[in-house]
PDB file of N, CA and C in Angstrom:
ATOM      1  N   UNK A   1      78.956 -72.719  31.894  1.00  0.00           N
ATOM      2  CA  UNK A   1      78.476 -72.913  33.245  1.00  0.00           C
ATOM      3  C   UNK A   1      78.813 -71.685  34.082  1.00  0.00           C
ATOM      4  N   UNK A   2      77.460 -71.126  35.104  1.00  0.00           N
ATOM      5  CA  UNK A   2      77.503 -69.872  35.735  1.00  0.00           C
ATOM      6  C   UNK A   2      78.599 -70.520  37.307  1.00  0.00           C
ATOM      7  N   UNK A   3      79.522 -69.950  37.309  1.00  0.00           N
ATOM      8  CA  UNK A   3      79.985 -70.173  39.121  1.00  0.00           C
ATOM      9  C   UNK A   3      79.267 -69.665  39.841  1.00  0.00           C
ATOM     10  N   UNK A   4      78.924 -69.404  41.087  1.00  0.00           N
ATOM     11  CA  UNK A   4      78.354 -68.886  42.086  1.00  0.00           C
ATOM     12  C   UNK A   4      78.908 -68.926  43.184  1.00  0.00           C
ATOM     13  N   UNK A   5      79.532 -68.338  43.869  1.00  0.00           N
ATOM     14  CA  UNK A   5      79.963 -67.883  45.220  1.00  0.00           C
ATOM     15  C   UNK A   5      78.751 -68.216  46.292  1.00  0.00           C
ATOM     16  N   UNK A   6      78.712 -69.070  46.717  1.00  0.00           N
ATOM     17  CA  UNK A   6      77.655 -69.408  47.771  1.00  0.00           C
ATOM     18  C   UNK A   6      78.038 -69.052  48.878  1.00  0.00           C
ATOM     19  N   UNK A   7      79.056 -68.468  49.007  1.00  0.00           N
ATOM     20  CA  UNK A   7      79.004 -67.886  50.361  1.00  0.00           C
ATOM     21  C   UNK A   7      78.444 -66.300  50.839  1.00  0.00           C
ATOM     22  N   UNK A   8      78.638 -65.713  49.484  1.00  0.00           N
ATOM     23  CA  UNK A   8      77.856 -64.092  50.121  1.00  0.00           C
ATOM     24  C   UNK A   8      76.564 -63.779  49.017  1.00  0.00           C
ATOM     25  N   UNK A   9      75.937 -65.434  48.697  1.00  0.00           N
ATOM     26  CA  UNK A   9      74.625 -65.434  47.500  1.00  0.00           C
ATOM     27  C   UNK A   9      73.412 -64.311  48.874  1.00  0.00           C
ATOM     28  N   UNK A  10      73.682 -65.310  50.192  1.00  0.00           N
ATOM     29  CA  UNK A  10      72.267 -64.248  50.960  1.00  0.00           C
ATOM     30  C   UNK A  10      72.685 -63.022  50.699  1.00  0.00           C
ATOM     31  N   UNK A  11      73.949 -62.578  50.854  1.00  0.00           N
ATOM     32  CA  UNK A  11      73.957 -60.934  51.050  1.00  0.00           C
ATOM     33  C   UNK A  11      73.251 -60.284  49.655  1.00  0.00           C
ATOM     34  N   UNK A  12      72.962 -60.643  48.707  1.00  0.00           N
ATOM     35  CA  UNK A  12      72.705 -59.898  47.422  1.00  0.00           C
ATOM     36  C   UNK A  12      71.330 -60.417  47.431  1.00  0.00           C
ATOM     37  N   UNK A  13      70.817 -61.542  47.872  1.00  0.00           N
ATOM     38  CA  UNK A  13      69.885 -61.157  47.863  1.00  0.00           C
ATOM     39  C   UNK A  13      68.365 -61.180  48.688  1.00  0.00           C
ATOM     40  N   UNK A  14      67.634 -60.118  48.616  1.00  0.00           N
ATOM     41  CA  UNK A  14      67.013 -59.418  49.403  1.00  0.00           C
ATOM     42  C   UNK A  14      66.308 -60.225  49.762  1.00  0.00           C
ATOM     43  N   UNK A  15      65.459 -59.891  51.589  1.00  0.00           N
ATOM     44  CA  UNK A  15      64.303 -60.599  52.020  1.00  0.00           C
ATOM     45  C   UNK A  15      62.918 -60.216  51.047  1.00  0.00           C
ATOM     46  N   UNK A  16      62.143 -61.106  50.974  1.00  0.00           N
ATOM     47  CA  UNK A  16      60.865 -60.518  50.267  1.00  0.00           C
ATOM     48  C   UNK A  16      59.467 -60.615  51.155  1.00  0.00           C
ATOM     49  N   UNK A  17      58.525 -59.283  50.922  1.00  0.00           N
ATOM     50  CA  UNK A  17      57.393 -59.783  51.787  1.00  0.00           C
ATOM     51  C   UNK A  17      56.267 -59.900  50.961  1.00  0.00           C
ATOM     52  N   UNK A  18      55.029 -60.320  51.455  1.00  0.00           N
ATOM     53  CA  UNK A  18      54.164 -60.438  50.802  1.00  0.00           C
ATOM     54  C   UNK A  18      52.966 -58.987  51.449  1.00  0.00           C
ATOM     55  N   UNK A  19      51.765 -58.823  50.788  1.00  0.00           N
ATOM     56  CA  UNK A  19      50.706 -58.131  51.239  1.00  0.00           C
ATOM     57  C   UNK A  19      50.555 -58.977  52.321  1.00  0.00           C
ATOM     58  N   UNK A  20      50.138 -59.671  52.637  1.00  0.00           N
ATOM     59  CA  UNK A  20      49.326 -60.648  53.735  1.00  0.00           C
ATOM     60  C   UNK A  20      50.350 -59.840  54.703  1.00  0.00           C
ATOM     61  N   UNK A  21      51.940 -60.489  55.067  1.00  0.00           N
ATOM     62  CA  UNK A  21      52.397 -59.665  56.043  1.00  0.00           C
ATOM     63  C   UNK A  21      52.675 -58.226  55.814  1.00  0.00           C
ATOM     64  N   UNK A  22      52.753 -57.569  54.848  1.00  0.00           N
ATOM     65  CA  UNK A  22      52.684 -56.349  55.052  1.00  0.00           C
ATOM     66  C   UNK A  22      51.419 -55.545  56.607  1.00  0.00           C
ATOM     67  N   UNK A  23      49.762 -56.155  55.931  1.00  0.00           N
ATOM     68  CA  UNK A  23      48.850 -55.650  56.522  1.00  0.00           C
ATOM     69  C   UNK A  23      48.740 -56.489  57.881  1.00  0.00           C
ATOM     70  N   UNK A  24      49.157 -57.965  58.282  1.00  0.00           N
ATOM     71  CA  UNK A  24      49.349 -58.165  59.503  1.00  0.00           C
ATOM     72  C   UNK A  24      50.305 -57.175  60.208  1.00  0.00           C
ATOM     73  N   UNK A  25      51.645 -56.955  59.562  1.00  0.00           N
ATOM     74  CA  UNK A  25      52.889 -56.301  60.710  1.00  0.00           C
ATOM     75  C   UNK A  25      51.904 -54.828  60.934  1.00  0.00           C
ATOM     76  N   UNK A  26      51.402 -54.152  60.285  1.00  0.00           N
ATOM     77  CA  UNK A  26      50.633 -52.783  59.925  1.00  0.00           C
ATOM     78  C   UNK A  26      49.392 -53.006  60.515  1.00  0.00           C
ATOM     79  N   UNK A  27      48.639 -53.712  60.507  1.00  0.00           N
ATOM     80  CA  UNK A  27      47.053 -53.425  60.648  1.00  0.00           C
ATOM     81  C   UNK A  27      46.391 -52.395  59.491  1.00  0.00           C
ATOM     82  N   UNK A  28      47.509 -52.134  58.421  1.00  0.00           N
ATOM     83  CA  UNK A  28      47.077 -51.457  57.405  1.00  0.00           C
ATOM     84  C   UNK A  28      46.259 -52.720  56.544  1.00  0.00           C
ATOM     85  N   UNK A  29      44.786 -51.575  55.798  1.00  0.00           N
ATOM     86  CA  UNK A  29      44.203 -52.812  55.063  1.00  0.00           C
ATOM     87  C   UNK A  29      45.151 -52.477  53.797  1.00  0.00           C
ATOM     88  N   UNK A  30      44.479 -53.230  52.891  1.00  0.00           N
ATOM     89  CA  UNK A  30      45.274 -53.414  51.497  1.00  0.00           C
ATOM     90  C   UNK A  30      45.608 -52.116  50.644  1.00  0.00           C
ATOM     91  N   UNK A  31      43.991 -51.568  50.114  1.00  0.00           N
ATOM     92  CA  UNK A  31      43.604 -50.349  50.127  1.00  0.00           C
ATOM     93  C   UNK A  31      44.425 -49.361  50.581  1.00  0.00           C
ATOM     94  N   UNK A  32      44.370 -49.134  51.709  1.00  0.00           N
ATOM     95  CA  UNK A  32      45.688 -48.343  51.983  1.00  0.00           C
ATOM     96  C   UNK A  32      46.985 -48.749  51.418  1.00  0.00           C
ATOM     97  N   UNK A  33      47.790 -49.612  51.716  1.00  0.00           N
ATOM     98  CA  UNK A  33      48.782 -50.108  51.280  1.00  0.00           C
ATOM     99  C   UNK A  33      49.346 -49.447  49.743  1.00  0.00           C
ATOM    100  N   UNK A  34      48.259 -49.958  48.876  1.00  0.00           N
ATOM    101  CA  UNK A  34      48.357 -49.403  48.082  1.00  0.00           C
ATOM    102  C   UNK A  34      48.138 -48.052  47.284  1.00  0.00           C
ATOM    103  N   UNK A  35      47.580 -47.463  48.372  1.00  0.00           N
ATOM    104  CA  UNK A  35      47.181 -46.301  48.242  1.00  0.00           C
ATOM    105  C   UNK A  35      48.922 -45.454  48.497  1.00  0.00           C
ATOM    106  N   UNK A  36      49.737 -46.036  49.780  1.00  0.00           N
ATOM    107  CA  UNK A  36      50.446 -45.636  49.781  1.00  0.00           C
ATOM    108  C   UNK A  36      51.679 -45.632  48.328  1.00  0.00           C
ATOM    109  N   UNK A  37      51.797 -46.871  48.314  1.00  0.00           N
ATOM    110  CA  UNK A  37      52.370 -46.656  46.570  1.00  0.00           C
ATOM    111  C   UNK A  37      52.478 -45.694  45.354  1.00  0.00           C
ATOM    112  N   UNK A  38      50.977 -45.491  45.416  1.00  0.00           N
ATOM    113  CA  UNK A  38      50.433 -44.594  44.773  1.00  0.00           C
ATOM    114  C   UNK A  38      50.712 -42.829  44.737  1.00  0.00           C
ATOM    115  N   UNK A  39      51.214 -42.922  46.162  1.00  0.00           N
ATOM    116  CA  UNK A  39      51.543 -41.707  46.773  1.00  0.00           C
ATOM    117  C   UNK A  39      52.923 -41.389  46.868  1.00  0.00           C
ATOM    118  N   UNK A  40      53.906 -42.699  46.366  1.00  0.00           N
ATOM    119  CA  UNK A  40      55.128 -42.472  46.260  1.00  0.00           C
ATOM    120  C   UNK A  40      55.474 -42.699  47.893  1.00  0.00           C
ATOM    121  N   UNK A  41      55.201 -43.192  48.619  1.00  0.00           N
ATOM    122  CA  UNK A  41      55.478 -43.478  50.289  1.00  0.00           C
ATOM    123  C   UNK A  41      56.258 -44.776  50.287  1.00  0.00           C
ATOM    124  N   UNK A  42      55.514 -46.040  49.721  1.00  0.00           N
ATOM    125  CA  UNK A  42      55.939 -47.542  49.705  1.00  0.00           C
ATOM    126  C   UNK A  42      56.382 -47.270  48.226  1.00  0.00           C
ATOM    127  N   UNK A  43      57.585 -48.370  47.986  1.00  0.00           N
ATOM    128  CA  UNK A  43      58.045 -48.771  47.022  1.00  0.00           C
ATOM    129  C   UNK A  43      57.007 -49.504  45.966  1.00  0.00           C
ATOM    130  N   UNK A  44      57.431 -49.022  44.996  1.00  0.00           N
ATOM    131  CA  UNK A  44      56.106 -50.161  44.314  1.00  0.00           C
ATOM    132  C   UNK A  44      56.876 -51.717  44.134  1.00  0.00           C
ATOM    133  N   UNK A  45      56.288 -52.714  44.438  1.00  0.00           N
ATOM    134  CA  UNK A  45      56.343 -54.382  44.557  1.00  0.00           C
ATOM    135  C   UNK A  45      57.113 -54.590  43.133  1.00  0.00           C
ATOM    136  N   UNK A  46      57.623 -55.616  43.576  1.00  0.00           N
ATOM    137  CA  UNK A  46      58.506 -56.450  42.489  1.00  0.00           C
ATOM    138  C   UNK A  46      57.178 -57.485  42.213  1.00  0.00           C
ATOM    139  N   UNK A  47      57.360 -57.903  41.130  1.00  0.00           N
ATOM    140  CA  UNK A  47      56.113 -58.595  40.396  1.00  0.00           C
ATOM    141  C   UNK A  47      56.922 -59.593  39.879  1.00  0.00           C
ATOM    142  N   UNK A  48      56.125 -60.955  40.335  1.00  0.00           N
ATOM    143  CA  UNK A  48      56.401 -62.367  39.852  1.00  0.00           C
ATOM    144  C   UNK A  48      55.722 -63.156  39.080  1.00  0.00           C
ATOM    145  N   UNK A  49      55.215 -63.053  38.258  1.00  0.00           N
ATOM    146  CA  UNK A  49      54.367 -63.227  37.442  1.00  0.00           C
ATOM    147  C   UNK A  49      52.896 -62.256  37.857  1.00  0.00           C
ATOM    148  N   UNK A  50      52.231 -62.997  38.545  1.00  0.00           N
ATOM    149  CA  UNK A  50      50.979 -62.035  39.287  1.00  0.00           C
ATOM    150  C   UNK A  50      51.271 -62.125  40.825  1.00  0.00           C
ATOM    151  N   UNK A  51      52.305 -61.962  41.004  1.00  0.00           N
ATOM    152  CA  UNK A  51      52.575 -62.334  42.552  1.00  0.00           C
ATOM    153  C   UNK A  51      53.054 -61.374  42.906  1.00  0.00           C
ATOM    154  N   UNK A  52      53.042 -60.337  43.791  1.00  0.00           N
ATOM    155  CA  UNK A  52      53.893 -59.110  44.602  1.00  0.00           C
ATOM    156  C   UNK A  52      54.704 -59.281  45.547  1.00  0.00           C
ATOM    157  N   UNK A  53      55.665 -58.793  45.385  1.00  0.00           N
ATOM    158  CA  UNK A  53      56.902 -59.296  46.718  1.00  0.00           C
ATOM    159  C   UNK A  53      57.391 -58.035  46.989  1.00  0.00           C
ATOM    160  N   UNK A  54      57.688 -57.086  48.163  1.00  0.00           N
ATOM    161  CA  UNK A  54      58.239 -56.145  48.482  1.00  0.00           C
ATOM    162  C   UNK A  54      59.341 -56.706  49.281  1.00  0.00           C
ATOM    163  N   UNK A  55      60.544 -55.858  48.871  1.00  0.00           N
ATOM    164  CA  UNK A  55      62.072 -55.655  49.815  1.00  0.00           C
ATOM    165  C   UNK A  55      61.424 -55.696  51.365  1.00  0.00           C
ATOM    166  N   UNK A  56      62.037 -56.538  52.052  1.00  0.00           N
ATOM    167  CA  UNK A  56      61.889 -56.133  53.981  1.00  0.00           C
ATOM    168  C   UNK A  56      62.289 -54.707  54.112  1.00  0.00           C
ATOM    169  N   UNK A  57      63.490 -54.238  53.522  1.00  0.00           N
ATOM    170  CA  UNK A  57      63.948 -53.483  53.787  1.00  0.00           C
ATOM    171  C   UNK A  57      63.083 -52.346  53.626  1.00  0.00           C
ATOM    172  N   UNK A  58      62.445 -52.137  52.357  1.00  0.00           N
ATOM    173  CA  UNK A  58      61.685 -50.995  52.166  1.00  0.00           C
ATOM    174  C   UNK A  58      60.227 -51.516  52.723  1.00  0.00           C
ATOM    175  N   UNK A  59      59.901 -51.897  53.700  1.00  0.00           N
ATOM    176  CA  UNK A  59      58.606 -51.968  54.221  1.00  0.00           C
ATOM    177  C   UNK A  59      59.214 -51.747  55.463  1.00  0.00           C
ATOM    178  N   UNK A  60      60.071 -51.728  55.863  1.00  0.00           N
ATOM    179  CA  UNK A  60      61.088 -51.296  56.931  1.00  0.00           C
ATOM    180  C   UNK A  60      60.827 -49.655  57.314  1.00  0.00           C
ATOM    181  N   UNK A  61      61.506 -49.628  56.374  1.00  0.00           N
ATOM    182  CA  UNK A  61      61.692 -48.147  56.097  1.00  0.00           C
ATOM    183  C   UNK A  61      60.747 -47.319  56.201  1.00  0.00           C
ATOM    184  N   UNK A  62      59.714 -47.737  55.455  1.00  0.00           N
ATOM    185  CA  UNK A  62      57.932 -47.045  55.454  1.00  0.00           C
ATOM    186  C   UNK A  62      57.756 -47.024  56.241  1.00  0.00           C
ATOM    187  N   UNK A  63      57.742 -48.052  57.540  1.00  0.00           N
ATOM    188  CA  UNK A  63      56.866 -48.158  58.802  1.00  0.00           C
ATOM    189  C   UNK A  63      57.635 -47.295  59.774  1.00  0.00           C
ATOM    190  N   UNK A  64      59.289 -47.117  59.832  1.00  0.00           N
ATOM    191  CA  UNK A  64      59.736 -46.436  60.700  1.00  0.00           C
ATOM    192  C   UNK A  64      59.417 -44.690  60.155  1.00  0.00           C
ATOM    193  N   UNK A  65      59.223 -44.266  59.124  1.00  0.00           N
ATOM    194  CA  UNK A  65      58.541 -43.150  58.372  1.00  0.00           C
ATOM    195  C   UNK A  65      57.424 -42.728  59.239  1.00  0.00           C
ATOM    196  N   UNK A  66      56.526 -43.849  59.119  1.00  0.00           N
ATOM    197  CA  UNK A  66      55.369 -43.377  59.884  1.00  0.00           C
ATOM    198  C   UNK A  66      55.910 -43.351  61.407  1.00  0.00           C
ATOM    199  N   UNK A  67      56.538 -43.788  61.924  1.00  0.00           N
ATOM    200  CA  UNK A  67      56.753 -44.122  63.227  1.00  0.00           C
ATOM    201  C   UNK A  67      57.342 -42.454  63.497  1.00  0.00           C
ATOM    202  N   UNK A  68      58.094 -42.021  62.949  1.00  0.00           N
ATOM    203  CA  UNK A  68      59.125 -40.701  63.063  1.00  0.00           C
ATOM    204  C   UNK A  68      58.022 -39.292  62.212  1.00  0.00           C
ATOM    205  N   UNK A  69      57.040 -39.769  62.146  1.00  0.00           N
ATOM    206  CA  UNK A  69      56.244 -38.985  61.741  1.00  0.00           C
ATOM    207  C   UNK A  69      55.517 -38.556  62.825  1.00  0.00           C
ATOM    208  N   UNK A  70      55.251 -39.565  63.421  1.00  0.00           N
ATOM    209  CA  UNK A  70      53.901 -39.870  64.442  1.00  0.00           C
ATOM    210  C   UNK A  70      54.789 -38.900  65.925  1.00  0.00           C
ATOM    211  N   UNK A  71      56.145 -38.962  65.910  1.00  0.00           N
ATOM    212  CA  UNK A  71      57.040 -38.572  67.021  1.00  0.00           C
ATOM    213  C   UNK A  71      56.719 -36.682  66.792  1.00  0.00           C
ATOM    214  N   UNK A  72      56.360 -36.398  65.861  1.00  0.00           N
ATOM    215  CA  UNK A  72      57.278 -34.916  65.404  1.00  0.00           C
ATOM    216  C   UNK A  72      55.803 -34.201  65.839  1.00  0.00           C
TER     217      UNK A  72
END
């Protein structure tokens, strides 16, 4: 039998997003999205069977990228 520490289980592990909110928070279409991937910009998705889930964190990250891009 596995123990589990339920008290710091959230800290390990990560928020997940989907495409749908990716391109709502963005107004990016999909296409892009993945275009960015492609380009090494966005992380490429954790895969759940056929399901894509990206880190918050690294869709985080991307958007403040563009944001500090857009400043310079």
């Amino acid at each position: 039998m596995i123990n589990i520490d339920q008290s710091n289980l959230t800290t390990h592990i990560p928020n997940l997003v989907d495409i749908t909110y990716i391109t709502k928070v963005t107004g990016f279409t999909k296409a892009h999205i993945y275009n960015e991937i492609n380009a090494g910009r966005l992380a490429k998705p954790i895969k759940f069977n056929r399901r894509s889930r990206w880190k918050a964190e690294d869709v985080a990250n991307w958007i403040n990228s563009y944001i500090e891009q857009g400043a310079n």
